[in-house]
Protein backbone atom coordinates (compact mmCIF):
# COMPACT_ATOMS: atom_id res chain seq x y z
CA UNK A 1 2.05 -15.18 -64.67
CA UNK A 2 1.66 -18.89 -66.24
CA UNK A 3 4.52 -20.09 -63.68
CA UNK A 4 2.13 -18.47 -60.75
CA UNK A 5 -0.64 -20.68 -62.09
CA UNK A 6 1.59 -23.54 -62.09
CA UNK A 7 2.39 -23.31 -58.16
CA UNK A 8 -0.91 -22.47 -57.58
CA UNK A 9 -2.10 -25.74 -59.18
CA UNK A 10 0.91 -28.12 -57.91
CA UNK A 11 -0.43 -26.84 -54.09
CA UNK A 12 -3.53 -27.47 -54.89
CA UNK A 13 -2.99 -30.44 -55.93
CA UNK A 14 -0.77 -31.40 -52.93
CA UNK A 15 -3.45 -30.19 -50.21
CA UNK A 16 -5.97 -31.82 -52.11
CA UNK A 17 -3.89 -35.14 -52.10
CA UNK A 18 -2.89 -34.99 -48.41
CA UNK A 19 -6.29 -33.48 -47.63
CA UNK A 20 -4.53 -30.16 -46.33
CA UNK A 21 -5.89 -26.67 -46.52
CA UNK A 22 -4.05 -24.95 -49.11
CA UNK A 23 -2.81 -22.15 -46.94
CA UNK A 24 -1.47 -24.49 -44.52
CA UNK A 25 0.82 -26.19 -47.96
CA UNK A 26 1.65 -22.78 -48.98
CA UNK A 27 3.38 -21.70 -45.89
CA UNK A 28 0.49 -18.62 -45.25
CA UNK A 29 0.52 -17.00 -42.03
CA UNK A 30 -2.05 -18.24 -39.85
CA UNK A 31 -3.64 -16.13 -36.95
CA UNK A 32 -5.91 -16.94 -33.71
CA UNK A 33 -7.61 -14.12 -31.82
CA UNK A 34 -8.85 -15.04 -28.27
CA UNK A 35 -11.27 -12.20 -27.50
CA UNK A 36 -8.28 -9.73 -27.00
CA UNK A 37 -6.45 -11.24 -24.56
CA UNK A 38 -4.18 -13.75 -26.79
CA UNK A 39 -2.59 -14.00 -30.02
CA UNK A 40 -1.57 -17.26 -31.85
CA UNK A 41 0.43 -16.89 -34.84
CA UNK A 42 2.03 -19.44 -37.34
CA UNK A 43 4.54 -19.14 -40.08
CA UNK A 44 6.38 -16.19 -38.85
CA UNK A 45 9.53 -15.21 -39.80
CA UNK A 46 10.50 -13.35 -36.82
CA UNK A 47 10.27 -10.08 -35.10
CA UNK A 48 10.86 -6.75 -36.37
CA UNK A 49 10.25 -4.43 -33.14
CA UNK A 50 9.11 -5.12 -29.69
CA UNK A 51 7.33 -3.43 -26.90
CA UNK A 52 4.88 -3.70 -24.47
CA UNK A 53 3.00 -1.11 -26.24
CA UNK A 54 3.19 -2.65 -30.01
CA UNK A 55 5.05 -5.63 -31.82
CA UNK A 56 6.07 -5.89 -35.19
CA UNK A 57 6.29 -9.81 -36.62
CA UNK A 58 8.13 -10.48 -40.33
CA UNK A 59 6.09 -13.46 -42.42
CA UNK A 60 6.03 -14.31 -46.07
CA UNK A 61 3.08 -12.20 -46.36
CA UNK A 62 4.22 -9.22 -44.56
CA UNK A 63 4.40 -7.93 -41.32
CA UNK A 64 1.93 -8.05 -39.30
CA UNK A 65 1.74 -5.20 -36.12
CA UNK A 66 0.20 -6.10 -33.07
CA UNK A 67 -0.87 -2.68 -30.89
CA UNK A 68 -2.18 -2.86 -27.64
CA UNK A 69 -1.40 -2.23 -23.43
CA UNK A 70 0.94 -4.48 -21.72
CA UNK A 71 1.58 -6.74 -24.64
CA UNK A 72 3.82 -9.65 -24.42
CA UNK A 73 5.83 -12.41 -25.57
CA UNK A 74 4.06 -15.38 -24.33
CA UNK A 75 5.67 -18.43 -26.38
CA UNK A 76 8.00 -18.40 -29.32
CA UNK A 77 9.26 -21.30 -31.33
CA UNK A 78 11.16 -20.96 -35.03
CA UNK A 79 7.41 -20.97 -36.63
CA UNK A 80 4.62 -20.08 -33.69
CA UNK A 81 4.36 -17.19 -31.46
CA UNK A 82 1.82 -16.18 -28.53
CA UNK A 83 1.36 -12.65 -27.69
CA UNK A 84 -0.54 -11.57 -24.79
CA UNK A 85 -1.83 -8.64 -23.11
CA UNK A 86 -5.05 -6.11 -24.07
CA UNK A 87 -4.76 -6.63 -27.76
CA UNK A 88 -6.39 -3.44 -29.02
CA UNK A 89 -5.06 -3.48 -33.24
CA UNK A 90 -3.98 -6.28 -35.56
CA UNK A 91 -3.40 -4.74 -39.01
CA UNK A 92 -0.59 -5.54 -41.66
CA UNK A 93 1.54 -2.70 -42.70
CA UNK A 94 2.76 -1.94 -46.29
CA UNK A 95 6.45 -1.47 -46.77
């Protein structure tokens, strides 16, 4: 627990020094919802299952499932991804 506080203080402390948000040090995943049309994400860790019906993206955080009509891969880099289509759910799933 102490050694949770610790990190949690260290990236505050970094953020606050490099005037960063502090999900942005800690490596959180970051999402962008245009209307339901687009999906931005950052800090993935790649993708789990694919379709043009629903896609399934690993992050630190969890995966994240994307549901929704004629979905696709828009843009994909080693960190970002753009979905696209009619973007109907975005929920995380437990494992």
């Amino acid at each position: 627990m102490e050694k949770k506080r610790e990190q949690g203080g260290i990236l505050s402390s970094v953020a606050e020094l490099f005037d960063l948000p502090p999900d942005v040090v800690a490596g959180l995943p970051r999402l962008e919802l245009v209307g339901n049309r687009q999906l931005y994400l950052e800090h993935h860790t790649g993708l789990l299952a694919y379709s043009d019906t629903q896609i399934d993206v690993n992050t630190n955080f969890g995966v994240l499932r994307i549901r929704g009509q004629r979905l696709t891969l828009v843009a994909m880099t080693g960190e970002e991804l753009r979905i696209g289509g009619s973007i109907d759910a975005v929920e995380w799933v437990s494992c």
